[in-house]
N, C-alpha and C. Protein backbone atom coordinates (compact mmCIF):
# COMPACT_ATOMS: atom_id res chain seq x y z
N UNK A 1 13.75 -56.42 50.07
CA UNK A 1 14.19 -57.48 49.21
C UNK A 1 15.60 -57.90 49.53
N UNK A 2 15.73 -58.69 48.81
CA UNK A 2 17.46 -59.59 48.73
C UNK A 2 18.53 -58.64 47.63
N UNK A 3 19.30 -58.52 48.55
CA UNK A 3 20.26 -57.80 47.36
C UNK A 3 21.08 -58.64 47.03
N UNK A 4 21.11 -58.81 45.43
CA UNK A 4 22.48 -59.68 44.91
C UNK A 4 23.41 -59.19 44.09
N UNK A 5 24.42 -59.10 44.01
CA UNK A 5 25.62 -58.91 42.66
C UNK A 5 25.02 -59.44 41.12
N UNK A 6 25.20 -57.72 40.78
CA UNK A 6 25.20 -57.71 39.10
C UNK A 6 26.08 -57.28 38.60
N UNK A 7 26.02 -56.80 37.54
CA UNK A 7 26.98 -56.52 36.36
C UNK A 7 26.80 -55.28 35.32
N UNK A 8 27.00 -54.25 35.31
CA UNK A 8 26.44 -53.23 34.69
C UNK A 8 27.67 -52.15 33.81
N UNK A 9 27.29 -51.80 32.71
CA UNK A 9 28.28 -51.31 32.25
C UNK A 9 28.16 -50.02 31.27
N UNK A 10 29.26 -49.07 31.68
CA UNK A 10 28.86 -47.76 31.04
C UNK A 10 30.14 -47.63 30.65
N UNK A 11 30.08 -46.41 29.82
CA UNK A 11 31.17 -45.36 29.31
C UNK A 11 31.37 -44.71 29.51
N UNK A 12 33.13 -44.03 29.88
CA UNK A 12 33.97 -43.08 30.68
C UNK A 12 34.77 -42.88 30.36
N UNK A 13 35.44 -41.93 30.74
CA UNK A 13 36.60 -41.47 29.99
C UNK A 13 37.61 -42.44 30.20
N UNK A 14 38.61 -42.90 29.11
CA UNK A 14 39.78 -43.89 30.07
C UNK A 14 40.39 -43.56 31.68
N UNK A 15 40.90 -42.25 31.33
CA UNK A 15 41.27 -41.63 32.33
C UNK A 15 41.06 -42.27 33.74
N UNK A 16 39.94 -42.34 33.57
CA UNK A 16 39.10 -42.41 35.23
C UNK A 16 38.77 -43.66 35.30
N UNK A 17 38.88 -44.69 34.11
CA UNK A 17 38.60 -46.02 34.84
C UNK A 17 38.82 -46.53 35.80
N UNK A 18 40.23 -46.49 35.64
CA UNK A 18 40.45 -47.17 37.03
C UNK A 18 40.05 -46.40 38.40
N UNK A 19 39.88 -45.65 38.20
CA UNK A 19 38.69 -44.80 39.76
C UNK A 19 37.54 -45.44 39.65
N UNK A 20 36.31 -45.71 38.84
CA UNK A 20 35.89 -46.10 38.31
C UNK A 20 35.65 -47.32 39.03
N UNK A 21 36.59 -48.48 38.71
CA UNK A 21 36.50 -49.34 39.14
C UNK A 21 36.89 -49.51 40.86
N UNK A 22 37.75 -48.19 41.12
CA UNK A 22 38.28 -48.89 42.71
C UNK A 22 36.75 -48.11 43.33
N UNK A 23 36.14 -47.03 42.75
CA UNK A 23 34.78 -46.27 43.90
C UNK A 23 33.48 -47.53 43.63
N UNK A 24 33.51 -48.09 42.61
CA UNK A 24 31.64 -48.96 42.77
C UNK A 24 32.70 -50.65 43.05
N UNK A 25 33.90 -51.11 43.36
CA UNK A 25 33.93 -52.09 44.54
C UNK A 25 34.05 -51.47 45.52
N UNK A 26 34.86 -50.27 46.05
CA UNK A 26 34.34 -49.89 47.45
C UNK A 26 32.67 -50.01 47.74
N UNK A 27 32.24 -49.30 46.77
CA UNK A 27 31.05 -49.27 47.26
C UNK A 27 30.06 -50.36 47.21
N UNK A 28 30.52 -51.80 46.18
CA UNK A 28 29.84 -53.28 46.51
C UNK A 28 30.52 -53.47 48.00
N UNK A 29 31.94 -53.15 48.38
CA UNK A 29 31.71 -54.13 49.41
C UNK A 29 31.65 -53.26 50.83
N UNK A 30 31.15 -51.93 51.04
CA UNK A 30 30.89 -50.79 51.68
C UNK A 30 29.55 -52.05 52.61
N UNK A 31 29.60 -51.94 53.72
CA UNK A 31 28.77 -52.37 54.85
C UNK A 31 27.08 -52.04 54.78
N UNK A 32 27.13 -50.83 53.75
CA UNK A 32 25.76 -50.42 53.96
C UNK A 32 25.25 -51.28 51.81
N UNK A 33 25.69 -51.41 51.41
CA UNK A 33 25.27 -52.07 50.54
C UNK A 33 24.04 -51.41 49.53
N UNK A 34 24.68 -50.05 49.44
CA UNK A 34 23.83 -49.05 48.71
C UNK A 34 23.57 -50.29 47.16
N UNK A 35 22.19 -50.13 47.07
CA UNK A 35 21.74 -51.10 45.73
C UNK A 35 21.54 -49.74 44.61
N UNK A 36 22.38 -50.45 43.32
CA UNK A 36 22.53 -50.00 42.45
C UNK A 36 21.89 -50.53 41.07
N UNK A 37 21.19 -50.03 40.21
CA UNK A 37 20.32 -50.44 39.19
C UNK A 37 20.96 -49.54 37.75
N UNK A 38 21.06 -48.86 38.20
CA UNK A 38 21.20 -48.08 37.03
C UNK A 38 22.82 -46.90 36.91
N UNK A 39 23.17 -46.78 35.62
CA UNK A 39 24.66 -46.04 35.92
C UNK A 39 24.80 -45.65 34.52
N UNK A 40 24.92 -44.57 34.68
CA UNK A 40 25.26 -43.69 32.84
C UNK A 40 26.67 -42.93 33.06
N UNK A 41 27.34 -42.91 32.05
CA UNK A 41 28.21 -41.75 32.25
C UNK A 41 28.51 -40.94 31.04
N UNK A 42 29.36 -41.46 29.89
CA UNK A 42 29.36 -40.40 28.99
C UNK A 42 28.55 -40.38 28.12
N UNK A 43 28.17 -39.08 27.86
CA UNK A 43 26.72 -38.98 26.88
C UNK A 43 26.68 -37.34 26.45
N UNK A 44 26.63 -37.70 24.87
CA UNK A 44 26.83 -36.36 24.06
C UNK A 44 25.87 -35.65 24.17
N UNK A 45 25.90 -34.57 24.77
CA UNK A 45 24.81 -34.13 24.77
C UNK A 45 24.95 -32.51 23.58
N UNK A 46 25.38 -32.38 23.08
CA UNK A 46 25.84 -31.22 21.87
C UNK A 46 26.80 -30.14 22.34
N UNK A 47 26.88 -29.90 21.58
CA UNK A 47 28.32 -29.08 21.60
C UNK A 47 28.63 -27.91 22.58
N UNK A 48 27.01 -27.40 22.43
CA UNK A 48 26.93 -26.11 23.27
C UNK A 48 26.03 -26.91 24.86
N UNK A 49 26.11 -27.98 25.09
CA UNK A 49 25.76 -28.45 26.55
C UNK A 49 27.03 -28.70 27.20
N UNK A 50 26.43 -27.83 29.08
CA UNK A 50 27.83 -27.68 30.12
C UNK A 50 27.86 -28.75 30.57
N UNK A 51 28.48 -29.16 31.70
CA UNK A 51 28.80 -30.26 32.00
C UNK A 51 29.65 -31.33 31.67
N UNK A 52 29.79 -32.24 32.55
CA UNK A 52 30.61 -33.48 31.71
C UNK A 52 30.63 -34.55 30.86
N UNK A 53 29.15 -34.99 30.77
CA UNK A 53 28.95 -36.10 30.36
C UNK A 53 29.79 -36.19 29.02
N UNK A 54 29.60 -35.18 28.09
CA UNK A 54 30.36 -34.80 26.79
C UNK A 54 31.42 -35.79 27.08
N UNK A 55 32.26 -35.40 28.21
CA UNK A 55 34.05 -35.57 28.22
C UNK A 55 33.97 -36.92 28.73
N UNK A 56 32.72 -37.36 29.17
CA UNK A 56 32.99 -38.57 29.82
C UNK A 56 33.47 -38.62 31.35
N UNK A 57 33.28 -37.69 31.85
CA UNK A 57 34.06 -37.46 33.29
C UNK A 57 32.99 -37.11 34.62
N UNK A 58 31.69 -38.12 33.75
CA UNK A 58 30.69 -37.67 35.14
C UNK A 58 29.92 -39.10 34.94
N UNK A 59 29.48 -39.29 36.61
CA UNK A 59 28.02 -40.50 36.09
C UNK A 59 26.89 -40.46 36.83
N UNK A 60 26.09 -40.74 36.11
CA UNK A 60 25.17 -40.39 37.24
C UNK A 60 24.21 -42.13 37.68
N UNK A 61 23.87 -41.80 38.65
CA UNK A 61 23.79 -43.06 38.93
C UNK A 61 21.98 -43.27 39.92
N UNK A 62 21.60 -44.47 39.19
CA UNK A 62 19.82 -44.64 39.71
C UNK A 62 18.94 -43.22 39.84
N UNK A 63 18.87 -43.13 38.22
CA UNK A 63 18.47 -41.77 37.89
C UNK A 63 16.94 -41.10 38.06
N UNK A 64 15.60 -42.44 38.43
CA UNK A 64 14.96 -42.64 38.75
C UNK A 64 14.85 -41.53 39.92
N UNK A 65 15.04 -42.26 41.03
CA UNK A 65 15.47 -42.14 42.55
C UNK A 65 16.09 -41.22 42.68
N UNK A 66 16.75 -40.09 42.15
CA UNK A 66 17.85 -38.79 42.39
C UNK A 66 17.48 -38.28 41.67
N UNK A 67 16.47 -37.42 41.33
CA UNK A 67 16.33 -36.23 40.15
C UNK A 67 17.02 -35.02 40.55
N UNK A 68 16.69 -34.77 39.62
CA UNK A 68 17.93 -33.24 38.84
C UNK A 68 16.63 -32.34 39.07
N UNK A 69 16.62 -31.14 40.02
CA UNK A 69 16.23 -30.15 40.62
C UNK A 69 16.14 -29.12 40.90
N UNK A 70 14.88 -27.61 39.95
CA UNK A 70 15.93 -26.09 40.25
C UNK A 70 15.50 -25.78 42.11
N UNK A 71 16.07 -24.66 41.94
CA UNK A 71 16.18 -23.86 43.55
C UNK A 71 14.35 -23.95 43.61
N UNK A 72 13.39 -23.76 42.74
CA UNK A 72 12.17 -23.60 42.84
C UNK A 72 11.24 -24.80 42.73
N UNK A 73 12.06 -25.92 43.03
CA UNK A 73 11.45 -26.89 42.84
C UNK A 73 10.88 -27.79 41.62
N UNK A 74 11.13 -27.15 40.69
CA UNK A 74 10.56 -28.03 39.09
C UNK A 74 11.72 -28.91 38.81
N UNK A 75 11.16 -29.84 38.43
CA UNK A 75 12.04 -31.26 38.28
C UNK A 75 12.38 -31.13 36.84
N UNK A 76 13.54 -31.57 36.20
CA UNK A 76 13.99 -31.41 35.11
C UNK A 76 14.58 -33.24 34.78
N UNK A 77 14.73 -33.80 35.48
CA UNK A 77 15.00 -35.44 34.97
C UNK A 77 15.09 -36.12 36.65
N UNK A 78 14.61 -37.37 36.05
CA UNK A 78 14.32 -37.80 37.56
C UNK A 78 12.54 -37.78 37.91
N UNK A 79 12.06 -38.75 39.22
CA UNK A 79 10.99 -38.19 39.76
C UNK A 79 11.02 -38.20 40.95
N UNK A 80 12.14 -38.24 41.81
CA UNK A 80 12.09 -38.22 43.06
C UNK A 80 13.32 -38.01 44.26
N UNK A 81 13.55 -37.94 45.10
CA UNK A 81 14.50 -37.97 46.02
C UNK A 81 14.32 -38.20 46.91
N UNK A 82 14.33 -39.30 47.85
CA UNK A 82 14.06 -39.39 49.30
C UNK A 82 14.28 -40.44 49.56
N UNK A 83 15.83 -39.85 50.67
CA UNK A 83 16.62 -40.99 51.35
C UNK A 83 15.78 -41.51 52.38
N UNK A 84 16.11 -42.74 52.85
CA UNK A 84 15.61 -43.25 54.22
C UNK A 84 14.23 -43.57 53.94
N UNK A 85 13.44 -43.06 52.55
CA UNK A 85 12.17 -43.82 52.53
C UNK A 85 12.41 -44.94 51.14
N UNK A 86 13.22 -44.52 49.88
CA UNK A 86 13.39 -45.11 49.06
C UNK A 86 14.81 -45.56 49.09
N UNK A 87 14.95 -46.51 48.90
CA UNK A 87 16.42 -47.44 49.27
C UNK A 87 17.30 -47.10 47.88
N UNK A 88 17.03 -46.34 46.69
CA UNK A 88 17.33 -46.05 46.02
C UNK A 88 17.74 -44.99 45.60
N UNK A 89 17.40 -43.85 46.39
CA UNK A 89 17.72 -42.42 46.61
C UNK A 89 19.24 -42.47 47.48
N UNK A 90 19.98 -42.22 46.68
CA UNK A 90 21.62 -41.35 47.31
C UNK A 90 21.79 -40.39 49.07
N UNK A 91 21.43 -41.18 49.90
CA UNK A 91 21.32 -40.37 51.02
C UNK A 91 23.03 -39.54 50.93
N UNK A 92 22.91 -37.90 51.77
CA UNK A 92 24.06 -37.21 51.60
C UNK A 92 25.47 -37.72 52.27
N UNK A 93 24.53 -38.80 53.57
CA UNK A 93 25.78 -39.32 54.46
C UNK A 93 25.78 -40.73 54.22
N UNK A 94 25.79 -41.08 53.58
CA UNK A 94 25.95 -42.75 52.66
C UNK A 94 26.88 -42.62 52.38
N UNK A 95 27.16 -43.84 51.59
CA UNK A 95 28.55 -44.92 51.25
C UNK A 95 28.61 -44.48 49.80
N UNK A 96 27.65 -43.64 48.95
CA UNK A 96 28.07 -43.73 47.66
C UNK A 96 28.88 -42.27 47.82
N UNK A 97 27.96 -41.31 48.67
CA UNK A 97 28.72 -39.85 48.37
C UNK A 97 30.09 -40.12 48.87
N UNK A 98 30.01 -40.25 50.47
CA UNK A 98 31.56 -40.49 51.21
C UNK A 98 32.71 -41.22 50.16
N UNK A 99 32.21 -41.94 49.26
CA UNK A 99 32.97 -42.98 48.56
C UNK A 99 33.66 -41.86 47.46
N UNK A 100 32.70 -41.46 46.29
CA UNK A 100 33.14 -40.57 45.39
C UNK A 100 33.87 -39.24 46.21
N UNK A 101 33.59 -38.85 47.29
CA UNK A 101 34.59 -37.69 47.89
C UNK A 101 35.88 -38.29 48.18
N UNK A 102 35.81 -39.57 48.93
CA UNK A 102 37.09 -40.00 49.09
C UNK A 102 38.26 -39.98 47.69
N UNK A 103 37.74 -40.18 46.49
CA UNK A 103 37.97 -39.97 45.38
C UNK A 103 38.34 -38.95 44.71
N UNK A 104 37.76 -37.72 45.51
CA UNK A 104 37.90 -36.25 45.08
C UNK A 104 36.54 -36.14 44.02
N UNK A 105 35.77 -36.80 43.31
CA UNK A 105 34.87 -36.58 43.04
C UNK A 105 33.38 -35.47 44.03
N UNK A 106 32.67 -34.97 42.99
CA UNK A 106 31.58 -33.93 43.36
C UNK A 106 30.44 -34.40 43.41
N UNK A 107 29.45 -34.34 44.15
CA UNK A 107 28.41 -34.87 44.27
C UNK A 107 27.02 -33.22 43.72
N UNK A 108 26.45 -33.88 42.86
CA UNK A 108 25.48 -32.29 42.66
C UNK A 108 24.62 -32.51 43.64
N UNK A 109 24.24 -33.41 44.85
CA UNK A 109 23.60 -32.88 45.66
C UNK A 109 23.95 -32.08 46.13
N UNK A 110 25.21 -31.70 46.62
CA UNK A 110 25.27 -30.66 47.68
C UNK A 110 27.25 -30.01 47.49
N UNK A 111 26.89 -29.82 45.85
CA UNK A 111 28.77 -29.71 45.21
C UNK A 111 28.33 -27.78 44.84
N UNK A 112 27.37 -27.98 45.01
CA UNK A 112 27.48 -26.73 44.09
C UNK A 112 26.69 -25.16 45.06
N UNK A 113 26.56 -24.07 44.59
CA UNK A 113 25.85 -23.02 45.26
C UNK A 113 24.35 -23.57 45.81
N UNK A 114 23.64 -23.21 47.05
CA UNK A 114 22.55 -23.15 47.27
C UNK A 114 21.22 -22.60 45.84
N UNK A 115 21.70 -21.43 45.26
CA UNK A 115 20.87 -21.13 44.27
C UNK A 115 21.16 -21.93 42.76
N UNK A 116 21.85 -23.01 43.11
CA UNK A 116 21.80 -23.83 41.78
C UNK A 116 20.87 -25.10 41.63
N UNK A 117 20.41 -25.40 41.08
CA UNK A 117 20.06 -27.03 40.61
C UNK A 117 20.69 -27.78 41.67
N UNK A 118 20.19 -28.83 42.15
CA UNK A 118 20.76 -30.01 42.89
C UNK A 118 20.21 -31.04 41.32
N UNK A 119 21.66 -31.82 41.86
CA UNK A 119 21.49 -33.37 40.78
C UNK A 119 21.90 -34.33 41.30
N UNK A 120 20.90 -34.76 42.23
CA UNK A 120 20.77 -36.44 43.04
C UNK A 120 21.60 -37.42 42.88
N UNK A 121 21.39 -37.25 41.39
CA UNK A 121 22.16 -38.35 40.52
C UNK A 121 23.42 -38.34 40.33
N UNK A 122 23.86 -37.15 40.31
CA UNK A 122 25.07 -36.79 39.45
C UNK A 122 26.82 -36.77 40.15
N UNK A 123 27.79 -37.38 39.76
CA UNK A 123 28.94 -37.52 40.45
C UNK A 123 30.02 -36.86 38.98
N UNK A 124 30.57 -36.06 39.41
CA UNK A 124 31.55 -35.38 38.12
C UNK A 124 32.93 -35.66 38.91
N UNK A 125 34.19 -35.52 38.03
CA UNK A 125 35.28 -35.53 38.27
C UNK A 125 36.20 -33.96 38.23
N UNK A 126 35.50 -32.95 37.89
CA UNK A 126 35.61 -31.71 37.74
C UNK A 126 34.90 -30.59 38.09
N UNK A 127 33.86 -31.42 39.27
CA UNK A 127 32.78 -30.66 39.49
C UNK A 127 31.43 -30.10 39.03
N UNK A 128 31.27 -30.34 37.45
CA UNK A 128 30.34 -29.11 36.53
C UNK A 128 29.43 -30.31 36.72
């Protein structure tokens, strides 16, 4: 298909806006033109849930296409992952990861131990 410029909008910590805003125009005007549909970031998830979304300091992005994954394979959100066949899946050497590292941001594909969860989706500012 035709990729065109949209407009999409989530919630984040102030903090990080302006990162925020300088990593998804790098990444509109990034050569490879990773297409983006979907983008969450802060989201309560209760008191006693890890992670960032709570603080606002994570997003995850075309949640579809990048599921959240244990070491044994059972899918926990998401239904899929696969770069180079779905144009929507986060490949590891793409323009979105390189982008959020340039940033110092974590990618849960490949931020965390081998025996943890991979999360396709997921970009934190603190790692969790």
């Amino acid at each position: 298909g035709i990729k065109t410029p949209s407009q999409l909008t989530f919630s984040i910590n102030a903090a990080l806006a302006q990162d925020m805003a300088a990593i998804f125009t790098e990444i509109f005007h990034d050569p490879e033109q990773f297409p983006i549909y979907h983008i969450s970031g802060y989201d309560w998830r209760g008191d006693s849930a890890k992670g960032e979304h709570n603080c606002g300091t994570a997003v995850d992005i075309n949640y579809i296409e990048n599921y959240q994954v244990s070491p044994e394979g059972v899918i926990y959100a998401g239904e899929c992952w696969l770069p180079g066949e779905n144009p929507w899946s986060i490949p590891p050497d793409g323009s979105v990861v390189r982008i959020f590292n340039a940033h110092g941001y974590t990618w849960g594909g490949n931020g965390w131990p081998d025996h943890s969860p991979k999360d396709y989706m997921h970009f934190s500012y603190l790692g969790v």
